[in-house]
PDB file of N, CA and C in Angstrom:
ATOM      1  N   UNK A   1      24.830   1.866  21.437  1.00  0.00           N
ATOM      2  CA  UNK A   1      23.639   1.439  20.737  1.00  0.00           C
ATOM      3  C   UNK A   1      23.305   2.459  19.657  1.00  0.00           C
ATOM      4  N   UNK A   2      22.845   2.080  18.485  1.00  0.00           N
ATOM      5  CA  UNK A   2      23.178   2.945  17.399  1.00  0.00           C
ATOM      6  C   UNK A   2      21.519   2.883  17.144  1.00  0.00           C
ATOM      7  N   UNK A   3      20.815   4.533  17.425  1.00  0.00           N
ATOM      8  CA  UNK A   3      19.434   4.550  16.889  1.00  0.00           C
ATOM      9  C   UNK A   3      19.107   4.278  15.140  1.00  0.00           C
ATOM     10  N   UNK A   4      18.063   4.021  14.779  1.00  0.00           N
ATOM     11  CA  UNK A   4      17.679   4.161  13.814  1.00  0.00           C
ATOM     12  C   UNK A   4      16.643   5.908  13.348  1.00  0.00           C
ATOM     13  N   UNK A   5      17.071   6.975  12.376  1.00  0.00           N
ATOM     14  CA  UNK A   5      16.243   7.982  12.327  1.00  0.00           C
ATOM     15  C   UNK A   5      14.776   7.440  11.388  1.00  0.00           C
ATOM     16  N   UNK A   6      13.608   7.801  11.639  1.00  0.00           N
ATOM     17  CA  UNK A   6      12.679   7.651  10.731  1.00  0.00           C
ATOM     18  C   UNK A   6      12.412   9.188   9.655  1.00  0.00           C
ATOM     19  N   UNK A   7      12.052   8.493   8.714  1.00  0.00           N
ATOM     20  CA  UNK A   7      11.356   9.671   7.853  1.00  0.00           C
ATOM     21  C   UNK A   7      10.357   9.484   6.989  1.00  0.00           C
ATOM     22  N   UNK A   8       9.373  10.165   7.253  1.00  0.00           N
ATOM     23  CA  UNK A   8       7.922   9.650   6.378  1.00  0.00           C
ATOM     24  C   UNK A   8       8.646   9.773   4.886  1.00  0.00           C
ATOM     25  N   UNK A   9       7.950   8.820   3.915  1.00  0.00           N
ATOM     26  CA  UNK A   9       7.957   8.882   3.057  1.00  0.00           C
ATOM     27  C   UNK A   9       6.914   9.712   2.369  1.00  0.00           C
ATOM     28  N   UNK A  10       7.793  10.327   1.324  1.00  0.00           N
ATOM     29  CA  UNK A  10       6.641  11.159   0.380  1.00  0.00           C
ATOM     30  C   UNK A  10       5.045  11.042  -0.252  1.00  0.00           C
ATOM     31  N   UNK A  11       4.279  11.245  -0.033  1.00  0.00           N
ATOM     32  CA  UNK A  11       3.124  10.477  -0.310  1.00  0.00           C
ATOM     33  C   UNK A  11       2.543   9.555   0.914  1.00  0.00           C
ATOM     34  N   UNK A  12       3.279   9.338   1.852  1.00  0.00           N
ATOM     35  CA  UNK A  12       2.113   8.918   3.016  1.00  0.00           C
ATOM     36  C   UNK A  12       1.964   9.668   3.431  1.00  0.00           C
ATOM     37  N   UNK A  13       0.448   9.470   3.603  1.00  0.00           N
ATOM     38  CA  UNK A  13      -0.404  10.078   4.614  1.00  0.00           C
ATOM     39  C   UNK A  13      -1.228   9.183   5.372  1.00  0.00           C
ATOM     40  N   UNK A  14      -1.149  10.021   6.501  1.00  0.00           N
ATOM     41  CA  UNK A  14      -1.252   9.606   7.976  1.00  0.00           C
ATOM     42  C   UNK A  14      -2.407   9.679   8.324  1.00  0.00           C
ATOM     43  N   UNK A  15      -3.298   9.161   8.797  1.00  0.00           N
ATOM     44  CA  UNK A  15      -4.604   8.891   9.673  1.00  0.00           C
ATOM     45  C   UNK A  15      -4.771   9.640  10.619  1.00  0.00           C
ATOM     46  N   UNK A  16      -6.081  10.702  10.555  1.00  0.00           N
ATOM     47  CA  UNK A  16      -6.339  11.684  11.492  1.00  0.00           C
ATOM     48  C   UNK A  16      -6.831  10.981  12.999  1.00  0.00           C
ATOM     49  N   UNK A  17      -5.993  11.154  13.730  1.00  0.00           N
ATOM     50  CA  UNK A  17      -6.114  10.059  14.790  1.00  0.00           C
ATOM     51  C   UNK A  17      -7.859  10.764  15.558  1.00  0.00           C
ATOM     52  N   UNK A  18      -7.604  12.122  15.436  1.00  0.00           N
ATOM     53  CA  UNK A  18      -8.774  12.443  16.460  1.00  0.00           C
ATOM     54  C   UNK A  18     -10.551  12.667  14.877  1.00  0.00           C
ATOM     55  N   UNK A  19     -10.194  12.057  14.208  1.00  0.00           N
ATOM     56  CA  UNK A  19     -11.375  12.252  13.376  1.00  0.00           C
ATOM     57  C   UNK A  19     -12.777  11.142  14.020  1.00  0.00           C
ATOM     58  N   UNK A  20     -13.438  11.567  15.028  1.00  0.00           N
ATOM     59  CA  UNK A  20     -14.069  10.721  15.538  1.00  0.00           C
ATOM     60  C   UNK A  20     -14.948  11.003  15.863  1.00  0.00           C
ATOM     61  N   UNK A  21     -15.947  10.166  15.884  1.00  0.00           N
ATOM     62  CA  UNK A  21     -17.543  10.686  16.123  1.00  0.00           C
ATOM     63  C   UNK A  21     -17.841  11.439  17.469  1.00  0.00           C
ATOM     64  N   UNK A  22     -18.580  12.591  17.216  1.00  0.00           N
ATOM     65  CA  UNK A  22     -19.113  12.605  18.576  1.00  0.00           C
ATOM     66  C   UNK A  22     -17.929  13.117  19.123  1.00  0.00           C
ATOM     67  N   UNK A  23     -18.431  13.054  20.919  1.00  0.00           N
ATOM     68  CA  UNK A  23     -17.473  13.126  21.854  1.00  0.00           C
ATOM     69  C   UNK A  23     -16.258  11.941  22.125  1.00  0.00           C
ATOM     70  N   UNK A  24     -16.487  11.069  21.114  1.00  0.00           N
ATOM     71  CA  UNK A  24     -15.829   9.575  21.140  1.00  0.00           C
ATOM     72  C   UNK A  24     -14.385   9.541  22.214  1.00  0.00           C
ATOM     73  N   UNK A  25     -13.885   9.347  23.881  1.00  0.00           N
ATOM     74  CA  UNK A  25     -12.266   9.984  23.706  1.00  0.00           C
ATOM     75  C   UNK A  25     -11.535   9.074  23.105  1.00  0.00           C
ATOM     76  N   UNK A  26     -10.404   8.856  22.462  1.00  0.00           N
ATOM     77  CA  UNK A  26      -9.356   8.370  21.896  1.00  0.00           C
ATOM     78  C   UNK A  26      -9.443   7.455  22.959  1.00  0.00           C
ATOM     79  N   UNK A  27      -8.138   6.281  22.620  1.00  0.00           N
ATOM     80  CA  UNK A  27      -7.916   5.291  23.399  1.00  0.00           C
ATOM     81  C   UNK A  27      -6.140   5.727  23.492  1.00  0.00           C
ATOM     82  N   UNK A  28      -6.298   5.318  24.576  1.00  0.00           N
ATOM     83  CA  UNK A  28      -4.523   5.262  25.503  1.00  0.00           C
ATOM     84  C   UNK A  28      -3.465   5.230  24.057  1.00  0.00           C
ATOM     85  N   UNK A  29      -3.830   4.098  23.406  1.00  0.00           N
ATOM     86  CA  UNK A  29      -2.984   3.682  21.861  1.00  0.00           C
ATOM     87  C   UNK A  29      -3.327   4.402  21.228  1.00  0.00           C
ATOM     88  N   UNK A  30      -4.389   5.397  20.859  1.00  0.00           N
ATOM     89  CA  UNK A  30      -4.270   6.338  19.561  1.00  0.00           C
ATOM     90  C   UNK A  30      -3.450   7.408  20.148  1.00  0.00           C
ATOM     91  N   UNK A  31      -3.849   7.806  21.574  1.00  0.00           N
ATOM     92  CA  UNK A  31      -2.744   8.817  22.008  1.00  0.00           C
ATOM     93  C   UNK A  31      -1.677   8.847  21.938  1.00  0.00           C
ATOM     94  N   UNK A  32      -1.256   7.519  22.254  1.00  0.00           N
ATOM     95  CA  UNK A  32       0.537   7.581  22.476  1.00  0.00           C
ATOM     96  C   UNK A  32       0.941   7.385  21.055  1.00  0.00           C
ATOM     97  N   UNK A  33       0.121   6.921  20.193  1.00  0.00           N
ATOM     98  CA  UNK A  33       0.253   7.014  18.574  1.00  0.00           C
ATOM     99  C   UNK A  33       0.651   8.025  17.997  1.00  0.00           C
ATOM    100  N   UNK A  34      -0.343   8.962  18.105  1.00  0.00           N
ATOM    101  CA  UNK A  34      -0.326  10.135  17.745  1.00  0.00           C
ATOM    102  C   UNK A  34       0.893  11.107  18.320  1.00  0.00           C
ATOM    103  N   UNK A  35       1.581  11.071  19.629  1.00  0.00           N
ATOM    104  CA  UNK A  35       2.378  11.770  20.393  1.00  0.00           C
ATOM    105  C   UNK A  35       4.180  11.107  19.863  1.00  0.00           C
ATOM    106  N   UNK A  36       3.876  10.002  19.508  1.00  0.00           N
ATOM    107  CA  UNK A  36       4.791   9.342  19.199  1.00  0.00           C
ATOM    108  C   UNK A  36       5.435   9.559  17.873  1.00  0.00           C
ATOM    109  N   UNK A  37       4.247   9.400  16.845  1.00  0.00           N
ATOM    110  CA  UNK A  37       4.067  10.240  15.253  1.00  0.00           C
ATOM    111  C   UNK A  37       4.641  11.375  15.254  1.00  0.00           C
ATOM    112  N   UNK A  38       4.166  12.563  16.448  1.00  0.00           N
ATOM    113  CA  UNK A  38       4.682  14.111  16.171  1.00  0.00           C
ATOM    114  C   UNK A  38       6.087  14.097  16.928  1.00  0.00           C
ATOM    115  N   UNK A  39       6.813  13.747  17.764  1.00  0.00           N
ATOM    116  CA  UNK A  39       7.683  13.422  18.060  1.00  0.00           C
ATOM    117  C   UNK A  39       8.982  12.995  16.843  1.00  0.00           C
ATOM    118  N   UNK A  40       8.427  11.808  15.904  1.00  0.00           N
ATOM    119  CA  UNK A  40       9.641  11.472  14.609  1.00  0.00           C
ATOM    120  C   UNK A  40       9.050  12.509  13.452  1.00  0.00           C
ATOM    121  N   UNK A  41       8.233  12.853  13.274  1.00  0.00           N
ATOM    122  CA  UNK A  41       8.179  14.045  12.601  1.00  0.00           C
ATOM    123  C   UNK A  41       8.687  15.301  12.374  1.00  0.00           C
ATOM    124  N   UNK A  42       9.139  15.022  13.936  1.00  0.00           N
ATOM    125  CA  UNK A  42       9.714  16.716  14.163  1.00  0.00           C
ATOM    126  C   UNK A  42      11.472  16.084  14.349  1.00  0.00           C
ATOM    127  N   UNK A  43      11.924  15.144  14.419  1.00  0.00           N
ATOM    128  CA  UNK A  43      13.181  14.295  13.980  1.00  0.00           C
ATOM    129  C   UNK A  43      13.904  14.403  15.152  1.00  0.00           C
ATOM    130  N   UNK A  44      13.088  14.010  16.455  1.00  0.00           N
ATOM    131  CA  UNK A  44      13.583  13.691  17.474  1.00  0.00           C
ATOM    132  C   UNK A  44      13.150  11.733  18.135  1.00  0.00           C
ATOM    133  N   UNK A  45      14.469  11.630  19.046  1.00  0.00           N
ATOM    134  CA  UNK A  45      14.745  10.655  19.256  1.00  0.00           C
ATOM    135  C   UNK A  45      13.213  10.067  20.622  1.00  0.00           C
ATOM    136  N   UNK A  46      12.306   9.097  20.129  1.00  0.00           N
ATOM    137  CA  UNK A  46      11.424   8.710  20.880  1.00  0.00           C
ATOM    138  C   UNK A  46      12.151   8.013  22.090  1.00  0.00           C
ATOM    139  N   UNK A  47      11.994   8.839  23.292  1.00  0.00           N
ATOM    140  CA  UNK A  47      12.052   8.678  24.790  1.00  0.00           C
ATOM    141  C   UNK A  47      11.256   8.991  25.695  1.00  0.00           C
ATOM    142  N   UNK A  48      11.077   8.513  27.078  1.00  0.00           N
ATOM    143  CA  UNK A  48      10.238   8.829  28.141  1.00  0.00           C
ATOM    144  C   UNK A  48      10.117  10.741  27.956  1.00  0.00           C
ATOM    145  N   UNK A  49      11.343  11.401  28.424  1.00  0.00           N
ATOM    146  CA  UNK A  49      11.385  12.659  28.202  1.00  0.00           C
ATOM    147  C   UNK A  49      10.816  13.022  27.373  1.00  0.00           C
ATOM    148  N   UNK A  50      11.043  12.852  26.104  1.00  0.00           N
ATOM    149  CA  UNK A  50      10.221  13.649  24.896  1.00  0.00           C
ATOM    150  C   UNK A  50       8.512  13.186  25.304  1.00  0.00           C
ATOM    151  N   UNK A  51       7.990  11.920  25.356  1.00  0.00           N
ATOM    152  CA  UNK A  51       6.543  11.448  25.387  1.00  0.00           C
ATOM    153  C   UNK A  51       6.382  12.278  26.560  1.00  0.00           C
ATOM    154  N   UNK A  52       6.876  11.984  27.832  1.00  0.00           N
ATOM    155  CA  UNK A  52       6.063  13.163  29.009  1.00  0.00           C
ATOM    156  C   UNK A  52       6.077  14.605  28.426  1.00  0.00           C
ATOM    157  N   UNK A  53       7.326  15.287  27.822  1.00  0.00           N
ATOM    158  CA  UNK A  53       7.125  16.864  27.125  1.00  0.00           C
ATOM    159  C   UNK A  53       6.189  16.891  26.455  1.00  0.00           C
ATOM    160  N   UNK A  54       6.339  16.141  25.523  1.00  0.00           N
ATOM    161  CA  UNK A  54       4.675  16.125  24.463  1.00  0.00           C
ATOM    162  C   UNK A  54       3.442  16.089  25.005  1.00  0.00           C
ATOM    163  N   UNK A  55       3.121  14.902  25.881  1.00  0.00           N
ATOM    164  CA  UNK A  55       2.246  14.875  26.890  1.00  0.00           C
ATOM    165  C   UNK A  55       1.746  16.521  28.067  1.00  0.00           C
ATOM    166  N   UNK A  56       2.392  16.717  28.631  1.00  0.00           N
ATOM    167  CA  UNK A  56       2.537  18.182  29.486  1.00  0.00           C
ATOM    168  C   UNK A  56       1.999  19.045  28.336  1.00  0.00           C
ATOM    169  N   UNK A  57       2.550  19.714  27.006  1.00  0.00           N
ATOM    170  CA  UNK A  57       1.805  20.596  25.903  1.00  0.00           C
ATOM    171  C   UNK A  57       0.044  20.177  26.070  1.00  0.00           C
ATOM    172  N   UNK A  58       0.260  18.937  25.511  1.00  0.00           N
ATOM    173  CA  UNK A  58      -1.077  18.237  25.014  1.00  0.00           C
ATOM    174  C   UNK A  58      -2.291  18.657  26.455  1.00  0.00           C
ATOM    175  N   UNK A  59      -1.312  18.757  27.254  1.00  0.00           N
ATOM    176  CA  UNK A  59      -2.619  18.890  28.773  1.00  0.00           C
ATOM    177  C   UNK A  59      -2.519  20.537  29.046  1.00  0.00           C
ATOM    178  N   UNK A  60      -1.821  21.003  28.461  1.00  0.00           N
ATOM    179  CA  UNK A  60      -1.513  22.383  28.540  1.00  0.00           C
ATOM    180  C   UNK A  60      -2.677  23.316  27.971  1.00  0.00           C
ATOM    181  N   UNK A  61      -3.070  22.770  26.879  1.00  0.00           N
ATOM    182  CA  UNK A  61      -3.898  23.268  25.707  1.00  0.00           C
ATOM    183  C   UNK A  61      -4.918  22.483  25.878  1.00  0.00           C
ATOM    184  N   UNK A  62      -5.456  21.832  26.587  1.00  0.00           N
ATOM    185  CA  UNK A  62      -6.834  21.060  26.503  1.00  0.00           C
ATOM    186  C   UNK A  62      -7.903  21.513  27.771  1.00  0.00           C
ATOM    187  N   UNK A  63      -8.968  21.984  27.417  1.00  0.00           N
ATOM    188  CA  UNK A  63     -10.037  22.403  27.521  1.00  0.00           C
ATOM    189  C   UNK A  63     -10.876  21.409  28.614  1.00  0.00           C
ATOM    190  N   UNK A  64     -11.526  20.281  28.432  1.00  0.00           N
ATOM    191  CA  UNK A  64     -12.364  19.688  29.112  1.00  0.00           C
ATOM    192  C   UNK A  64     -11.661  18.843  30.134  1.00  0.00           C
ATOM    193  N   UNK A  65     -12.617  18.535  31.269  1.00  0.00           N
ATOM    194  CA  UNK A  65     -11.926  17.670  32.138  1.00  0.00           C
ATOM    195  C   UNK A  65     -11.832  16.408  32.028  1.00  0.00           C
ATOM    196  N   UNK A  66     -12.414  15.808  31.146  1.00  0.00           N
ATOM    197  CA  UNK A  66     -12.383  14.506  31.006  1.00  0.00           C
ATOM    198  C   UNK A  66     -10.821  14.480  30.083  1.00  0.00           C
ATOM    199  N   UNK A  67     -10.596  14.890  29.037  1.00  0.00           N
ATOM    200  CA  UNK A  67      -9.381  14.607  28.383  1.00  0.00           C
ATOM    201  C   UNK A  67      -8.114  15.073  29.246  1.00  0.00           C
ATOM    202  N   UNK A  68      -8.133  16.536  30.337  1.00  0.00           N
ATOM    203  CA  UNK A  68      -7.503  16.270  31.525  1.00  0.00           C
ATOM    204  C   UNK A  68      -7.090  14.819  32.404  1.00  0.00           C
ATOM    205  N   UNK A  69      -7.884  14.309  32.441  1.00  0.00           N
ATOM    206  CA  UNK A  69      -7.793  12.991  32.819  1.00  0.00           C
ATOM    207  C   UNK A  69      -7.556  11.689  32.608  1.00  0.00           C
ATOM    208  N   UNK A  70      -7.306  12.132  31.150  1.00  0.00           N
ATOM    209  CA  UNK A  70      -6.777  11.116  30.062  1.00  0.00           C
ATOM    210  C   UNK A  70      -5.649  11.375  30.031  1.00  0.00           C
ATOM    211  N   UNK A  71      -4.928  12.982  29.899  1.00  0.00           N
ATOM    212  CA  UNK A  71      -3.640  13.052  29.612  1.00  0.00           C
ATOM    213  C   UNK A  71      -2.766  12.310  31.110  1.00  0.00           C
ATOM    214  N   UNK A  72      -3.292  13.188  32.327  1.00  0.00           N
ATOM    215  CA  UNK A  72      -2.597  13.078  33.595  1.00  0.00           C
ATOM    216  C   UNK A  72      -2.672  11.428  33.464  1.00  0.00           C
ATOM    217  N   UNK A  73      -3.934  10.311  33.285  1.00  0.00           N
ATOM    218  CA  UNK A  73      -3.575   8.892  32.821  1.00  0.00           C
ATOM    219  C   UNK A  73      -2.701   7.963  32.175  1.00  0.00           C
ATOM    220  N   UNK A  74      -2.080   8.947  31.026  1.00  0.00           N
ATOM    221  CA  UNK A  74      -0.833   8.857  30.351  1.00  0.00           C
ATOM    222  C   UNK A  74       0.361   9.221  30.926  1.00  0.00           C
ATOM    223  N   UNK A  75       0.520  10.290  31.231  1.00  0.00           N
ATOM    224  CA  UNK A  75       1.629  10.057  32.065  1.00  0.00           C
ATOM    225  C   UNK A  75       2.072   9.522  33.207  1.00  0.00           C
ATOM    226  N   UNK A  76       0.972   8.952  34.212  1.00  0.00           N
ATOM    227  CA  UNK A  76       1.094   8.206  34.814  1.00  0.00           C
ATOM    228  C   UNK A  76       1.432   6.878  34.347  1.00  0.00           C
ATOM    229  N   UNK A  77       1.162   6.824  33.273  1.00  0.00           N
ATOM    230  CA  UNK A  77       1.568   4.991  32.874  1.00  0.00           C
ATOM    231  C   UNK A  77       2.952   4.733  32.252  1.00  0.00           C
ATOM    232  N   UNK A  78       3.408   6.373  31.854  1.00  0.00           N
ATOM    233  CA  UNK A  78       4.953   6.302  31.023  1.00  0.00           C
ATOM    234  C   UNK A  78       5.584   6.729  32.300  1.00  0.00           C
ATOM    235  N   UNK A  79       5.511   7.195  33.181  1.00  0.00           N
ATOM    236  CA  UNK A  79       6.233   7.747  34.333  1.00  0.00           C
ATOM    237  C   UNK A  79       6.508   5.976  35.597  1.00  0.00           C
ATOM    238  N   UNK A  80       5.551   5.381  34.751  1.00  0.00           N
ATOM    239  CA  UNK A  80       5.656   3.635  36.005  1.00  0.00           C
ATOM    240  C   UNK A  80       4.698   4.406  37.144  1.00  0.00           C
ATOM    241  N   UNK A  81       3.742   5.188  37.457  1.00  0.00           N
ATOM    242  CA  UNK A  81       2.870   5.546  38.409  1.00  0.00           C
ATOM    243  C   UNK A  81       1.539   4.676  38.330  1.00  0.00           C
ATOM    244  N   UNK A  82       1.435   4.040  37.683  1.00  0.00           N
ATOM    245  CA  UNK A  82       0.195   3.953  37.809  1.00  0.00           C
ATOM    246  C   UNK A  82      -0.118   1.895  37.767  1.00  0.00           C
TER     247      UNK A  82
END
């Protein structure tokens, strides 16, 4: 099976996924948006592995418990746990 590579084109720009009012949290889809985005950016092949690695950082570095609970939510849903 022969992947396809992506590459932003020059001049797009991308939508600040977390520019949001307030404490607003993201939704499941801006997350995996966003994780998915930095993933072909960095010119790797989008897989379970890479989204849980990305995921694990993202909970690594986060502060409050509620977005704790968003991340561990995400990987439960790419892992088939949940």
């Amino acid at each position: 099976m022969q992947q396809q590579r992506w590459t932003p084109e020059a001049g797009c720009k991308s939508v600040q996924p977390y520019a949001m009012a307030d404490s607003t949290m993201p939704t499941r889809q801006e997350t995996l948006g966003q994780v998915v985005e930095d993933i072909l950016r960095a010119g790797q092949s989008v897989n379970r592995k890479a989204i849980c690695s990305r995921l694990l950082v993202k909970l690594d570095g986060v502060g409050g418990t509620e977005m704790e609970k968003h991340y561990h939510g995400l990987l439960a849903l790419v892992l088939g746990r949940e």
